[in-house]
N, C-alpha and C. Protein backbone atom coordinates (compact mmCIF):
# COMPACT_ATOMS: atom_id res chain seq x y z
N UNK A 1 81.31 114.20 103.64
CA UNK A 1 81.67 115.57 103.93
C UNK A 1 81.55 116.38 102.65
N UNK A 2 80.48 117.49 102.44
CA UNK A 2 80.98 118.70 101.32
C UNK A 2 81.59 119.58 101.45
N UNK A 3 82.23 119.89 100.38
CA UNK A 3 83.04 121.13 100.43
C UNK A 3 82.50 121.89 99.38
N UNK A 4 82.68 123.65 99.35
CA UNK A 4 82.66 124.49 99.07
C UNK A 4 82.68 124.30 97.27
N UNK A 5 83.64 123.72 96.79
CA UNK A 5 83.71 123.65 95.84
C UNK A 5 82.98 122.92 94.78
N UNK A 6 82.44 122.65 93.73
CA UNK A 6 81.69 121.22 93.27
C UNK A 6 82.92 120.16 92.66
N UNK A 7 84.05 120.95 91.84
CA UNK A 7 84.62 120.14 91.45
C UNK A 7 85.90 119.48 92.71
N UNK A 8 85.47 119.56 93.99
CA UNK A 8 86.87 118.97 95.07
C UNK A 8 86.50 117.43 95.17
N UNK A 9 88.01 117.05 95.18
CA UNK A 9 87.99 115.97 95.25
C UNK A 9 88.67 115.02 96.16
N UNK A 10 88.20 114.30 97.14
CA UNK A 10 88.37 113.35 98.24
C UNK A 10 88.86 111.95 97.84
N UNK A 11 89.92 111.51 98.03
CA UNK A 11 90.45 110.29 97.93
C UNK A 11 91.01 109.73 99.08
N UNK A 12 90.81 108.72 98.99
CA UNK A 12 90.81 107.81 100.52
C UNK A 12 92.02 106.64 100.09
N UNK A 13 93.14 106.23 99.95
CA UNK A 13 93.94 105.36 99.16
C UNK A 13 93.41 103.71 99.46
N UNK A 14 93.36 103.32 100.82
CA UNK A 14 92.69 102.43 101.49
C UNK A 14 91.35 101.88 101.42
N UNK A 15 90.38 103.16 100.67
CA UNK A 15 88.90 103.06 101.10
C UNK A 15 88.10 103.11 102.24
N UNK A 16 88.70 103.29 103.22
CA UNK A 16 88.12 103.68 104.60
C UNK A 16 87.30 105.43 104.45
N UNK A 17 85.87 105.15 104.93
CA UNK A 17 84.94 106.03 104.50
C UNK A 17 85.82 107.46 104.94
N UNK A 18 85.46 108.51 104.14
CA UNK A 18 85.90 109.74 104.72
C UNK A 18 85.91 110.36 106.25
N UNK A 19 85.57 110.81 106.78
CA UNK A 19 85.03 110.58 107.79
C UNK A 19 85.94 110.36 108.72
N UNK A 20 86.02 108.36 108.94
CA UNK A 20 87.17 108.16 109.66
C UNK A 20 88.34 107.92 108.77
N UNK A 21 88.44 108.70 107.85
CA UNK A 21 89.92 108.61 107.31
C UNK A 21 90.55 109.94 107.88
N UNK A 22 89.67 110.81 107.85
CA UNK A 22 90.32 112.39 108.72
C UNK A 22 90.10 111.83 109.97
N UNK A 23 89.65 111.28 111.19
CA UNK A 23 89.71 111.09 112.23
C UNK A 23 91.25 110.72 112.62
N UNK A 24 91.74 109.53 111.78
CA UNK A 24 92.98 109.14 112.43
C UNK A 24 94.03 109.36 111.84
N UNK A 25 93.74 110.52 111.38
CA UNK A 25 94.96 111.75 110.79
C UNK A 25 95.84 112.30 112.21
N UNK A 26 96.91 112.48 112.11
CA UNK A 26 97.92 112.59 113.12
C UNK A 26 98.45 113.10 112.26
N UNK A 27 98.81 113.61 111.11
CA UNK A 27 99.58 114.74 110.57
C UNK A 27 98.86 115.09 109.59
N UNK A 28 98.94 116.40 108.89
CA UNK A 28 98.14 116.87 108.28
C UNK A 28 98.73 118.25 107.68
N UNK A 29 98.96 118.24 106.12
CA UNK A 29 99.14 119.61 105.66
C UNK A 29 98.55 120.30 104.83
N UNK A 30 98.55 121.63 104.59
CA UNK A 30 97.39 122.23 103.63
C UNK A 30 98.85 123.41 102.77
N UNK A 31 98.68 122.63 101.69
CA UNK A 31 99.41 123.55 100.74
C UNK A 31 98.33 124.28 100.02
N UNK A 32 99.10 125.06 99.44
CA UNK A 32 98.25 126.07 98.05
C UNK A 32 98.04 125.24 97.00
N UNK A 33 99.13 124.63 96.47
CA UNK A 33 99.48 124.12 95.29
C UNK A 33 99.80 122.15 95.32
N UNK A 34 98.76 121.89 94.09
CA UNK A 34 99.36 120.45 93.64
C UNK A 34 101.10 120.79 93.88
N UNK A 35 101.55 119.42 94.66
CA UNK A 35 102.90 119.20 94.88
C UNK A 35 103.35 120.19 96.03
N UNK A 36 102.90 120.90 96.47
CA UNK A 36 103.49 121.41 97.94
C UNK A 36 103.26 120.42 98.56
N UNK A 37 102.65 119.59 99.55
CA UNK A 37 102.61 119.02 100.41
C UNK A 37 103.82 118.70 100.55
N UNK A 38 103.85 117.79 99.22
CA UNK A 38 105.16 116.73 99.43
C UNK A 38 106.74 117.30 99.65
N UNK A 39 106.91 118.74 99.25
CA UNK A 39 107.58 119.57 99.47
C UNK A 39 108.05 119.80 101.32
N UNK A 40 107.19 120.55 101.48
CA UNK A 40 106.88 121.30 102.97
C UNK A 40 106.34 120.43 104.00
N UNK A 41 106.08 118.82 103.95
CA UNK A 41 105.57 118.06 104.72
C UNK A 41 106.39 116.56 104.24
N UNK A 42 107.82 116.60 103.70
CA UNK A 42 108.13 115.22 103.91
C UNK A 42 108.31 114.68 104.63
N UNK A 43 108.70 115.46 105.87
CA UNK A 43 108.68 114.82 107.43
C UNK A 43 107.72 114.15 108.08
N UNK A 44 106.43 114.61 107.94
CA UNK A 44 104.96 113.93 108.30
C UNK A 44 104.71 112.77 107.32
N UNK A 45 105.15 112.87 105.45
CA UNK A 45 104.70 111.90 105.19
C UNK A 45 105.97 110.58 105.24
N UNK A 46 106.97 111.11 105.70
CA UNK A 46 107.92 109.97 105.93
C UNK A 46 107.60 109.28 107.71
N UNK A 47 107.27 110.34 108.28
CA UNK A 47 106.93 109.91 110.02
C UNK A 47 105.26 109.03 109.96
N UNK A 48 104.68 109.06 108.37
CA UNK A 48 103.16 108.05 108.88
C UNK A 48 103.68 107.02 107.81
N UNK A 49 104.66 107.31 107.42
CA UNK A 49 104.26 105.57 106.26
C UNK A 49 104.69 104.27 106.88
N UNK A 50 104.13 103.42 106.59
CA UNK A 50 104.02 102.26 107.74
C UNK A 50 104.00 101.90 108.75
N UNK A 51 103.62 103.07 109.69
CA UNK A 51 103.36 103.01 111.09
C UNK A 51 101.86 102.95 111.29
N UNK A 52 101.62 102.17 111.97
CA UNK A 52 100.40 101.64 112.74
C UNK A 52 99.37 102.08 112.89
N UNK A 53 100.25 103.86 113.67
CA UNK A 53 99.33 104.78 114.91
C UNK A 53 99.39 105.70 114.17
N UNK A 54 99.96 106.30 112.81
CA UNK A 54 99.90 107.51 112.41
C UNK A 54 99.52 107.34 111.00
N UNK A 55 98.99 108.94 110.56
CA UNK A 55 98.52 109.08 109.22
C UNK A 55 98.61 110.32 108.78
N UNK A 56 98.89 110.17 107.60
CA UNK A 56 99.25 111.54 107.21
C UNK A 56 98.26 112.02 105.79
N UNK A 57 97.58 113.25 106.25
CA UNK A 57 96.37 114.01 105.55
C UNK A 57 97.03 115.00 104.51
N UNK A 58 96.94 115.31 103.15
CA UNK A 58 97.26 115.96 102.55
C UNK A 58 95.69 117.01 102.13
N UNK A 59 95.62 118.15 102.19
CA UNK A 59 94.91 119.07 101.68
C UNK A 59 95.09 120.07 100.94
N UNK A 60 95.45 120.01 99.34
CA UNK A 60 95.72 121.02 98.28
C UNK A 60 93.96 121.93 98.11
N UNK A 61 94.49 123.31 98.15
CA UNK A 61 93.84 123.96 98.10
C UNK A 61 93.15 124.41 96.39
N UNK A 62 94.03 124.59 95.85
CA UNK A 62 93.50 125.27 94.42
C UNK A 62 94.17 123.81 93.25
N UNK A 63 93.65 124.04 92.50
CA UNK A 63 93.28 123.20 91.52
C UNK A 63 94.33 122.76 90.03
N UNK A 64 95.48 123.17 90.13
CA UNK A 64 96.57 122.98 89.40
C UNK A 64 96.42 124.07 88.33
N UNK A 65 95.50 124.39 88.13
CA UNK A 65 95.11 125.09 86.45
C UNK A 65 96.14 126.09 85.92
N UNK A 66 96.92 127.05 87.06
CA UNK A 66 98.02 127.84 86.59
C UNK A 66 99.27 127.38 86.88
N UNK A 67 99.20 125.99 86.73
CA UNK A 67 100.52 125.37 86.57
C UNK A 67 101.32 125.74 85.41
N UNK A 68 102.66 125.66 85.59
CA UNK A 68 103.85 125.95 84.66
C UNK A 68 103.71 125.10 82.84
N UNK A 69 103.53 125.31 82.01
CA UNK A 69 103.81 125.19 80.79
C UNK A 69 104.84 124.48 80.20
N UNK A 70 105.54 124.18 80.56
CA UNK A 70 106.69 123.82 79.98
C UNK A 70 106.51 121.94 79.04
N UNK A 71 107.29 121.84 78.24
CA UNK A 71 108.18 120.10 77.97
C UNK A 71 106.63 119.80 77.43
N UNK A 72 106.22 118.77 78.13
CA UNK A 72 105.44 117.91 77.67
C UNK A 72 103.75 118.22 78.01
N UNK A 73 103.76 119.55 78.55
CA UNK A 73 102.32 120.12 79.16
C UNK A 73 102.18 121.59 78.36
N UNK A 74 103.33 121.88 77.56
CA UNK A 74 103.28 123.42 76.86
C UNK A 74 102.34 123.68 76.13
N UNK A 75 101.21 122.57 75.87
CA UNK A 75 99.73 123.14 74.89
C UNK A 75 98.60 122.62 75.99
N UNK A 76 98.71 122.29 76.78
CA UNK A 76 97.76 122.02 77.60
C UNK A 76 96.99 122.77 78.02
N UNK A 77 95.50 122.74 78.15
CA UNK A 77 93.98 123.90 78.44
C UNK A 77 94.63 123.82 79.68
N UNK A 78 93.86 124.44 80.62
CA UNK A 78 94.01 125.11 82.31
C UNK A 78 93.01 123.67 82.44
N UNK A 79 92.16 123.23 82.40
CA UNK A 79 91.28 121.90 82.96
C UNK A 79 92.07 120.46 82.45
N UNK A 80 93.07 120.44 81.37
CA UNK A 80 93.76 119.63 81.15
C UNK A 80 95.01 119.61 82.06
N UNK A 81 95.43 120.54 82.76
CA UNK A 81 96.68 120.73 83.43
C UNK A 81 95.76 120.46 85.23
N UNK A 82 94.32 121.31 85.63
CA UNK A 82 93.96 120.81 86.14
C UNK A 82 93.96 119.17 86.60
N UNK A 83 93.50 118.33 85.59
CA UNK A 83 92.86 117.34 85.36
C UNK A 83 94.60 116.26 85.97
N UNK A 84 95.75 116.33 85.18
CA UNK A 84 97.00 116.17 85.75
C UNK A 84 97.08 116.75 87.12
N UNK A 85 97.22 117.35 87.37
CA UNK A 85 97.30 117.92 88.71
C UNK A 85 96.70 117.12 89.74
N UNK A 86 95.66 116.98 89.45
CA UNK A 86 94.76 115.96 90.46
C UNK A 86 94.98 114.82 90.52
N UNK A 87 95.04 113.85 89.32
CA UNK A 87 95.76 112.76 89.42
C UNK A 87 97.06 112.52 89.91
N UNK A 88 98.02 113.19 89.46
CA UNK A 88 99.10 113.66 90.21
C UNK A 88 99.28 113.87 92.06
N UNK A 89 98.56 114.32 92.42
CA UNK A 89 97.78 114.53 94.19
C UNK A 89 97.33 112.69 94.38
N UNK A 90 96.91 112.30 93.68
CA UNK A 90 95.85 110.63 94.11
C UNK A 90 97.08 110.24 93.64
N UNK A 91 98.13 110.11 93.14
CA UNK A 91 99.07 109.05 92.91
C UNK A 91 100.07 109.37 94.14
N UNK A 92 100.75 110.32 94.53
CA UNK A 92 101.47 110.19 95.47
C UNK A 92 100.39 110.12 96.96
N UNK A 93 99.08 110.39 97.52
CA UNK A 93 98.88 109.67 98.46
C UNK A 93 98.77 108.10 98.36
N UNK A 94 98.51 107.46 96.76
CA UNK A 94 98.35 106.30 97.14
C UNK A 94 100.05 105.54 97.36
N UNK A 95 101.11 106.23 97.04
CA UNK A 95 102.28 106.17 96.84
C UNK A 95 102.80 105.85 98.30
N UNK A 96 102.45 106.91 98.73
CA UNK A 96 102.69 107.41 100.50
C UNK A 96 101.88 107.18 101.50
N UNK A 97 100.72 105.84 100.55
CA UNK A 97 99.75 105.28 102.13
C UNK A 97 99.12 106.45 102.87
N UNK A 98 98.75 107.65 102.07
CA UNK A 98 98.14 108.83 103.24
C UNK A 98 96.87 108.22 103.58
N UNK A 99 96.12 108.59 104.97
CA UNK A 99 95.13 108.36 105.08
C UNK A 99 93.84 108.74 104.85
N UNK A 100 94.25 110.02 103.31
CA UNK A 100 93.53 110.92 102.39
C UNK A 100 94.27 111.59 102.18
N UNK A 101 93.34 112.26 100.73
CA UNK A 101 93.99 113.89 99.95
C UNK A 101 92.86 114.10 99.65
N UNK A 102 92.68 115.62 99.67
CA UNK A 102 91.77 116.77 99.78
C UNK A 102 92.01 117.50 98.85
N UNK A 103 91.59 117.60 97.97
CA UNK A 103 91.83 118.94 96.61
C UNK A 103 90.72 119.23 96.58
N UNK A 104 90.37 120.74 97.31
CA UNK A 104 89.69 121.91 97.15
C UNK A 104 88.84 122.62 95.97
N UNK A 105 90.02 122.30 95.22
CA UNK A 105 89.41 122.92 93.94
C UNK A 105 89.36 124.27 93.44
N UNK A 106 89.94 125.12 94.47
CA UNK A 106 89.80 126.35 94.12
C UNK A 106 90.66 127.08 92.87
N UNK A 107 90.45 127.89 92.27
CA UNK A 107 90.98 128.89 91.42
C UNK A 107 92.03 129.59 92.71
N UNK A 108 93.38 130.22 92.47
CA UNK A 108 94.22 130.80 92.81
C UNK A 108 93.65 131.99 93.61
N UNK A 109 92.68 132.59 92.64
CA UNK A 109 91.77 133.95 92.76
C UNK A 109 91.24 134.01 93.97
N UNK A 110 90.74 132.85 93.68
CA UNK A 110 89.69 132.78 95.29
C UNK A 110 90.23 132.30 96.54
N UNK A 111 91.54 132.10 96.24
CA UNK A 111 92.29 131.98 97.50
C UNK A 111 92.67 133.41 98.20
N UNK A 112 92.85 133.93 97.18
CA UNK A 112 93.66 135.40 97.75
C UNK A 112 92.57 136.41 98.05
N UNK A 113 91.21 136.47 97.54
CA UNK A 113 90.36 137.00 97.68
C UNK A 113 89.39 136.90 99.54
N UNK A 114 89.67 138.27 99.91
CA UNK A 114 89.46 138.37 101.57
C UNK A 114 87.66 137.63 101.65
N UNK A 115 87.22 138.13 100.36
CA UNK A 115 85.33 137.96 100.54
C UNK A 115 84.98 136.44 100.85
N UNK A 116 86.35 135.64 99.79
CA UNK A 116 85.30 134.10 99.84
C UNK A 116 86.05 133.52 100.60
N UNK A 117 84.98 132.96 102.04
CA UNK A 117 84.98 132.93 102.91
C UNK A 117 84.97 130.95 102.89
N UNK A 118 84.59 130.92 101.75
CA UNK A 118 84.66 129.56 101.45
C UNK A 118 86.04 128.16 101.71
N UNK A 119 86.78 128.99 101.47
CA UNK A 119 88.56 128.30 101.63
C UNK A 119 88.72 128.19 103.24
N UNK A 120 88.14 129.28 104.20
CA UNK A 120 88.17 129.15 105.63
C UNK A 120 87.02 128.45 106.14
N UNK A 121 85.86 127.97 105.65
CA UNK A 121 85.09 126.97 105.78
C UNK A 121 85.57 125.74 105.71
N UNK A 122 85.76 125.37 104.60
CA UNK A 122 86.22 124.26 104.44
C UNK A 122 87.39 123.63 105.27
N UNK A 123 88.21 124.89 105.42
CA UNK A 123 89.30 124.15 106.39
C UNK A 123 89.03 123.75 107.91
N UNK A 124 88.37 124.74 108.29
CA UNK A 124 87.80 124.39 109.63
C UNK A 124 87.45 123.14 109.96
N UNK A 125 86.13 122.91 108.77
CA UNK A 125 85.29 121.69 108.70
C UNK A 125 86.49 120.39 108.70
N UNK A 126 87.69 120.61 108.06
CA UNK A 126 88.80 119.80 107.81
C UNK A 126 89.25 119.19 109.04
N UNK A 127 89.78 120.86 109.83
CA UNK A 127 90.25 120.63 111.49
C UNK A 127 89.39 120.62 112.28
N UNK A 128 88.67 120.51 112.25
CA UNK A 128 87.20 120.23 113.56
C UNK A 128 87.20 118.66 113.19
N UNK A 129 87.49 117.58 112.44
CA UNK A 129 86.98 117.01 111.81
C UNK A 129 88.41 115.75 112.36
N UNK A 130 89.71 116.08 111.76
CA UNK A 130 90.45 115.35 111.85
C UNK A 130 91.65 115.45 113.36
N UNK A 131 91.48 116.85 113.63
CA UNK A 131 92.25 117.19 115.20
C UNK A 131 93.73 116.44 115.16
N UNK A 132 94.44 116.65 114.02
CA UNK A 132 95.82 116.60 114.03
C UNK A 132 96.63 116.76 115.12
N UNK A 133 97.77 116.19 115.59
CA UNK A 133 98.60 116.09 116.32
C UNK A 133 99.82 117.82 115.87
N UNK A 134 99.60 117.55 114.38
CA UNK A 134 101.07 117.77 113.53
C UNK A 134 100.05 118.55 112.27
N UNK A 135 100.58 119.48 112.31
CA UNK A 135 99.93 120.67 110.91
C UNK A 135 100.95 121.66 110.33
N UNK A 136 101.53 120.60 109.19
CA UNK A 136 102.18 121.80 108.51
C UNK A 136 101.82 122.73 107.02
N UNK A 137 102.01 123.92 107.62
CA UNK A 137 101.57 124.74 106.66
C UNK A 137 102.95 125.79 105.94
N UNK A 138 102.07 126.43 105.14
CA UNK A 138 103.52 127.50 104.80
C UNK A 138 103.88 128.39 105.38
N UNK A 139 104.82 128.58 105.18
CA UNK A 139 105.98 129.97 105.78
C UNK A 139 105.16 131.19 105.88
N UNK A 140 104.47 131.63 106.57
CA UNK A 140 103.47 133.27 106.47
C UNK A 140 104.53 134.19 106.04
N UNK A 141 106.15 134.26 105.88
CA UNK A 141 106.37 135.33 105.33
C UNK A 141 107.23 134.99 103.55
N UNK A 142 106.54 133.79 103.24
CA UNK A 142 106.79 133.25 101.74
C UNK A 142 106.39 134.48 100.97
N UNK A 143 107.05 134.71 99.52
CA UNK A 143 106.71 135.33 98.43
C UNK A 143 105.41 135.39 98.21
N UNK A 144 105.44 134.00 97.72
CA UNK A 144 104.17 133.82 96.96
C UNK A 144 103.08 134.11 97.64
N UNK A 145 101.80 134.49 96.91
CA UNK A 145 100.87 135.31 97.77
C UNK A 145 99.85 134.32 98.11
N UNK A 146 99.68 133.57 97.13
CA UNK A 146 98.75 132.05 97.64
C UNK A 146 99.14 130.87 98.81
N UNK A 147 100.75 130.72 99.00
CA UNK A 147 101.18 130.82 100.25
C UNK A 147 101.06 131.45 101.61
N UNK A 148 101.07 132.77 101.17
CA UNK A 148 100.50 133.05 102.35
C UNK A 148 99.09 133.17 102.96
C-alpha cells in the first residue's frame, strides 16, 4: 500500500503482509499526534490484546516534529524528535500486539491545510481497506486545531 507521504511508515508487529494486517483490523484509530492513540483509544487497544478475533490499528497522522522540548529532548532537531516519535509509535504497537501502525508522516501544516487533499486520501485508502468494526477518533469540538 502507498501513501501520500515518502517518509510514512508501516509496521506490522507480527509480520503479516500489510494488506491483511488492515483486513483483520476490528478497531482502529487515527490520531493527529505520536501518542494520541494510546490516549483516546485505550479501550480498543485493551479490547484486542490477546484476543483471537480482534485487532487493533493505530494511524498517527503527522510526524512528531513539533513535539514538546523539554528534559532530555530540549536540543533536539524537528527530524531528531521526528525520528523518536516514530520509534516511539513501533514500540507501543509492538507492546500492544496491534495488528499495525500507520505514521503518515505529515507536517502539522498539511493537516490543517483545506488544499492537501492528501491526508483524506490516504485515509480512505486506510478505511476502504481495513472496514473496522470500532473507529476512534477525536472530539470534533477539541481545542487543538490538528484534532479537529
Amino acid at each position: 500500500m502507498k501513501f501520500t507521504q515518502q517518509d510514512a511508515d508501516l509496521y506490522v508487529p507480527d509480520g503479516t503482509p500489510l494488506p491483511r494486517a488492515l483486513e483483520r483490523t476490528t478497531h482502529l484509530a487515527v490520531g493527529a499526534h505520536p501518542d494520541d492513540q494510546e490516549l483516546m483509544a485505550y479501550h480498543g487497544i485493551a479490547a484486542c490484546f490477546g484476543a483471537p478475533d480482534r485487532w487493533f490499528t493505530g494511524v498517527c497522522l503527522t510526524d512528531g516534529r513539533g513535539s514538546s522540548r523539554a528534559g532530555p529532548y530540549a536540543r533536539y532537531t524537528d527530524a531528531e524528535m521526528a525520528a523518536v516519535r516514530r520509534l516511539e509509535q513501533r514500540k507501543a504497537a509492538g507492546i500492544g500486539d496491534y495488528a499495525c501502525e500507520i505514521q503518515l508522516a505529515y507536517r502539522s501544516a498539511h493537516v490543517h491545510d483545506p488544499s492537501n487533499t492528501g491526508v483524506l486520501e490516504d485515509l480512505v485508502r486506510i478505511l476502504e481497506t481495513a472496514q473496522p468494526q470500532v473507529v476512534y477518533l477525536h472530539n470534533p469540538a477539541d481545542k487543538h486545531d490538528s484534532h479537529v
